[in-house]
C-alpha atoms as a PDB file:
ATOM      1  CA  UNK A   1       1.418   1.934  14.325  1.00  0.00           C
ATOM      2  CA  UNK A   2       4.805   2.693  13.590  1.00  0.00           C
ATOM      3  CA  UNK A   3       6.019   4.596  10.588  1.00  0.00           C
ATOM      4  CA  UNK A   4       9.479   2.844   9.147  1.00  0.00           C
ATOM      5  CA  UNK A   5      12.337   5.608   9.594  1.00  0.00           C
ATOM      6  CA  UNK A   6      14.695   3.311   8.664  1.00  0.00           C
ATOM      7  CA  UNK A   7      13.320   1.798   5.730  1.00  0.00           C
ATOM      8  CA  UNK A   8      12.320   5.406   4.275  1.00  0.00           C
ATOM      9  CA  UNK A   9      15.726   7.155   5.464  1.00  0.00           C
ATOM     10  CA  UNK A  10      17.008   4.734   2.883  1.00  0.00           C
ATOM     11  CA  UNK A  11      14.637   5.517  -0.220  1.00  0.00           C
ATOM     12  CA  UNK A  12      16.387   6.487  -3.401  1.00  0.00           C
ATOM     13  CA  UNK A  13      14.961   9.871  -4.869  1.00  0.00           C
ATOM     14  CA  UNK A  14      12.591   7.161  -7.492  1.00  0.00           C
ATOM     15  CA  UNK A  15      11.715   4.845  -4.779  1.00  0.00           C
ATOM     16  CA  UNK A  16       8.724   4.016  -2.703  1.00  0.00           C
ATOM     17  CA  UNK A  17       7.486   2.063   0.230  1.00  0.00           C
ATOM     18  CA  UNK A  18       4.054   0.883   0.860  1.00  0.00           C
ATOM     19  CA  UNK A  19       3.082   0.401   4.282  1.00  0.00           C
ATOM     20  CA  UNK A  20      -0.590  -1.206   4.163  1.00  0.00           C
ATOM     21  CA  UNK A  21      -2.207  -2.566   7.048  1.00  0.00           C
ATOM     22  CA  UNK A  22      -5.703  -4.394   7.297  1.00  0.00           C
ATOM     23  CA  UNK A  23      -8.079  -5.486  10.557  1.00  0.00           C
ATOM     24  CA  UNK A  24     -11.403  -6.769  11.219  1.00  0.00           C
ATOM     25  CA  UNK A  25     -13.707  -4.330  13.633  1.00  0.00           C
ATOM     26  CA  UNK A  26     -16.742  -5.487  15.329  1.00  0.00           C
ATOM     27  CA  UNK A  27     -18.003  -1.972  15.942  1.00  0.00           C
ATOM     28  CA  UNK A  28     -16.184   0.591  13.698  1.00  0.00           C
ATOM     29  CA  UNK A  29     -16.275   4.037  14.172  1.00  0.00           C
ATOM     30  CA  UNK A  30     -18.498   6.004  12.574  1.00  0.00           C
ATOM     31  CA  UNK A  31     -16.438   8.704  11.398  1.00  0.00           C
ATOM     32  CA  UNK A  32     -15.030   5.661   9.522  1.00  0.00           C
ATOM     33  CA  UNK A  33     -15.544   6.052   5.374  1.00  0.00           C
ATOM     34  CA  UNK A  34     -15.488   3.658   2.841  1.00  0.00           C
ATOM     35  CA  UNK A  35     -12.378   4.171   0.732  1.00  0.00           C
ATOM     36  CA  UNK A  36     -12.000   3.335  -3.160  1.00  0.00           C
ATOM     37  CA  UNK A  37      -9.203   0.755  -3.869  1.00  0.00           C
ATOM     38  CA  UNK A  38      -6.816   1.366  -5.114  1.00  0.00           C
ATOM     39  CA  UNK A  39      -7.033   4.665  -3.913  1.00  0.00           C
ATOM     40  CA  UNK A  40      -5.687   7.891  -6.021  1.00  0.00           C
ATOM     41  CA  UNK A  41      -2.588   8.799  -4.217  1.00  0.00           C
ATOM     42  CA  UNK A  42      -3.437  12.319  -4.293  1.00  0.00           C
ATOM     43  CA  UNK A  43      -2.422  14.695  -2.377  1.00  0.00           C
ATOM     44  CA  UNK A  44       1.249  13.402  -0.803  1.00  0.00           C
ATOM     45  CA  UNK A  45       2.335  15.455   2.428  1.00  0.00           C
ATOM     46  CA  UNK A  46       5.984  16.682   2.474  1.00  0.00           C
ATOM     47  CA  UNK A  47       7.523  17.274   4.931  1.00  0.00           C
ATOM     48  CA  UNK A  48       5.551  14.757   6.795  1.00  0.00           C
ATOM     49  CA  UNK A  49       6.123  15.077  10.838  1.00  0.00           C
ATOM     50  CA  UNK A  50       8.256  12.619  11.982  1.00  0.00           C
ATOM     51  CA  UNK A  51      10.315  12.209   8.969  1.00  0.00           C
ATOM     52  CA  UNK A  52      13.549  13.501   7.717  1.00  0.00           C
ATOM     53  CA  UNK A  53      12.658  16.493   4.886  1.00  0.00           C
ATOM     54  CA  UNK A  54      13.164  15.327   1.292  1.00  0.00           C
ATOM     55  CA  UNK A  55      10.079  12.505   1.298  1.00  0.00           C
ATOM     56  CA  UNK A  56       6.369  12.633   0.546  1.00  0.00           C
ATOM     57  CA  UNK A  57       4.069  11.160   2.077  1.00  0.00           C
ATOM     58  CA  UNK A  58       0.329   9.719   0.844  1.00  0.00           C
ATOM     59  CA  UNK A  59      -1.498   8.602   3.860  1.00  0.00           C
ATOM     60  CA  UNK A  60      -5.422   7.331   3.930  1.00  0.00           C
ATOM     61  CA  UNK A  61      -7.739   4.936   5.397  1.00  0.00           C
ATOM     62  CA  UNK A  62     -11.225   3.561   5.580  1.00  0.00           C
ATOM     63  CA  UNK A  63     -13.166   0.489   4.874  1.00  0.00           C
ATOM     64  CA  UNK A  64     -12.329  -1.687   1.646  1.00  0.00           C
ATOM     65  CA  UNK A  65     -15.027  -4.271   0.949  1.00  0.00           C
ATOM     66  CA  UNK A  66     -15.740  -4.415   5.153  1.00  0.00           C
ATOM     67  CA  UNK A  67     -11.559  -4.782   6.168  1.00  0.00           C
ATOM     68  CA  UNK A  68     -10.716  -1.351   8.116  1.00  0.00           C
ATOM     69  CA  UNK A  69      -7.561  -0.497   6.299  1.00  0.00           C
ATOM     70  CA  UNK A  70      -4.735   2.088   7.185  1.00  0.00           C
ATOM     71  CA  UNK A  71      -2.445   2.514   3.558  1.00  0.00           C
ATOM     72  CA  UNK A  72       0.944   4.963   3.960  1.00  0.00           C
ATOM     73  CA  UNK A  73       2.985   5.236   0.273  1.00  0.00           C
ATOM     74  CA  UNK A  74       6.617   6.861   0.759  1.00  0.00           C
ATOM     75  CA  UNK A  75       7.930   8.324  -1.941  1.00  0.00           C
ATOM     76  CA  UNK A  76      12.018   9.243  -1.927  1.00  0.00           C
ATOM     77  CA  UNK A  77      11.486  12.952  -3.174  1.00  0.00           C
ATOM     78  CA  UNK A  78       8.512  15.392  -1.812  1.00  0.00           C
ATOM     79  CA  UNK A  79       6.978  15.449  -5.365  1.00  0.00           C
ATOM     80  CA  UNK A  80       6.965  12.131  -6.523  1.00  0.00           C
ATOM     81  CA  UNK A  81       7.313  11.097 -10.218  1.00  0.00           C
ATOM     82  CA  UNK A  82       4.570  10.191 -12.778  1.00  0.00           C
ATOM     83  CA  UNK A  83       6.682   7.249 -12.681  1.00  0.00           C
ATOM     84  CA  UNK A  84       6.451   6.657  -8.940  1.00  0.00           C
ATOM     85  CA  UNK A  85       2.955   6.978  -8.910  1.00  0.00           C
ATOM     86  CA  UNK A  86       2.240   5.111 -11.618  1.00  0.00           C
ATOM     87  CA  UNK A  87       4.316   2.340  -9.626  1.00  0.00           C
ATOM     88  CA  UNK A  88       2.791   2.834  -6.512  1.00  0.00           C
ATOM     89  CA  UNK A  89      -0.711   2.373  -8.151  1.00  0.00           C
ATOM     90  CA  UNK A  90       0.285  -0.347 -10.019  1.00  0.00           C
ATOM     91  CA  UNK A  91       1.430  -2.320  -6.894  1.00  0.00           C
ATOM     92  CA  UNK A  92      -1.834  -1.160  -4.580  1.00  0.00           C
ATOM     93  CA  UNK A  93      -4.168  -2.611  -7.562  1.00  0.00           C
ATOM     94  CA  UNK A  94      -2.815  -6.384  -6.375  1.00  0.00           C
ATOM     95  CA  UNK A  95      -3.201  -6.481  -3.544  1.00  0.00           C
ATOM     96  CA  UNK A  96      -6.699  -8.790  -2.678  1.00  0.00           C
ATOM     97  CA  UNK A  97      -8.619  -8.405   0.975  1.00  0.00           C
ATOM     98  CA  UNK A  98      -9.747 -11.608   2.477  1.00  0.00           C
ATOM     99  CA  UNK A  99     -13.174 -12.883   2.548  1.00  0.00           C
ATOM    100  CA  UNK A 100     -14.920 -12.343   5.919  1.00  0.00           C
ATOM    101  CA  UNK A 101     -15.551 -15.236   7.929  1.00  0.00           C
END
């Protein structure tokens, strides 16, 4: 998994990225945990390696309702806003998994 330099070299200090992806795993791991969705956003990670300074980073994963999930939320200042988060939160809380097959 890549992270998206480009797109998050180009944040504005208010703006995010979400960068959410979901998969199906026969035998998960079993370090593995089950994650709460949407998840709290606490803590974000600045610097975060591999980025340019000035951006925080929340980064998680787990299993939500059997999908293994891996969620990054880029934030265009290291502290981000009561504003972002409430944002960021607000956009997480649509998102719907799939029904297993």
């Amino acid at each position: 998994m890549c992270l998206p330099h480009r797109t998050v070299a180009r944040l504005p200090a208010d703006g995010i990225a979400l960068q959410l992806q979901i998969g199906f795993e026969r035998n998960p791991p079993k370090w593995m945990r089950r994650l709460r969705w949407p998840p709290g956003l606490r803590p974000v990670v600045a610097p975060f390696e591999g980025l340019p300074r000035g951006f925080g980073v929340y980064q998680t994963y787990g299993f939500v309702r059997g999908w293994s999930t891996s969620l990054f939320v880029f934030f265009g200042r290291p502290k981000p806003t009561t504003q972002q988060l409430a944002r960021a939160r607000a956009e997480l809380a649509t998102v719907s998994f799939p029904r297993h097959r």
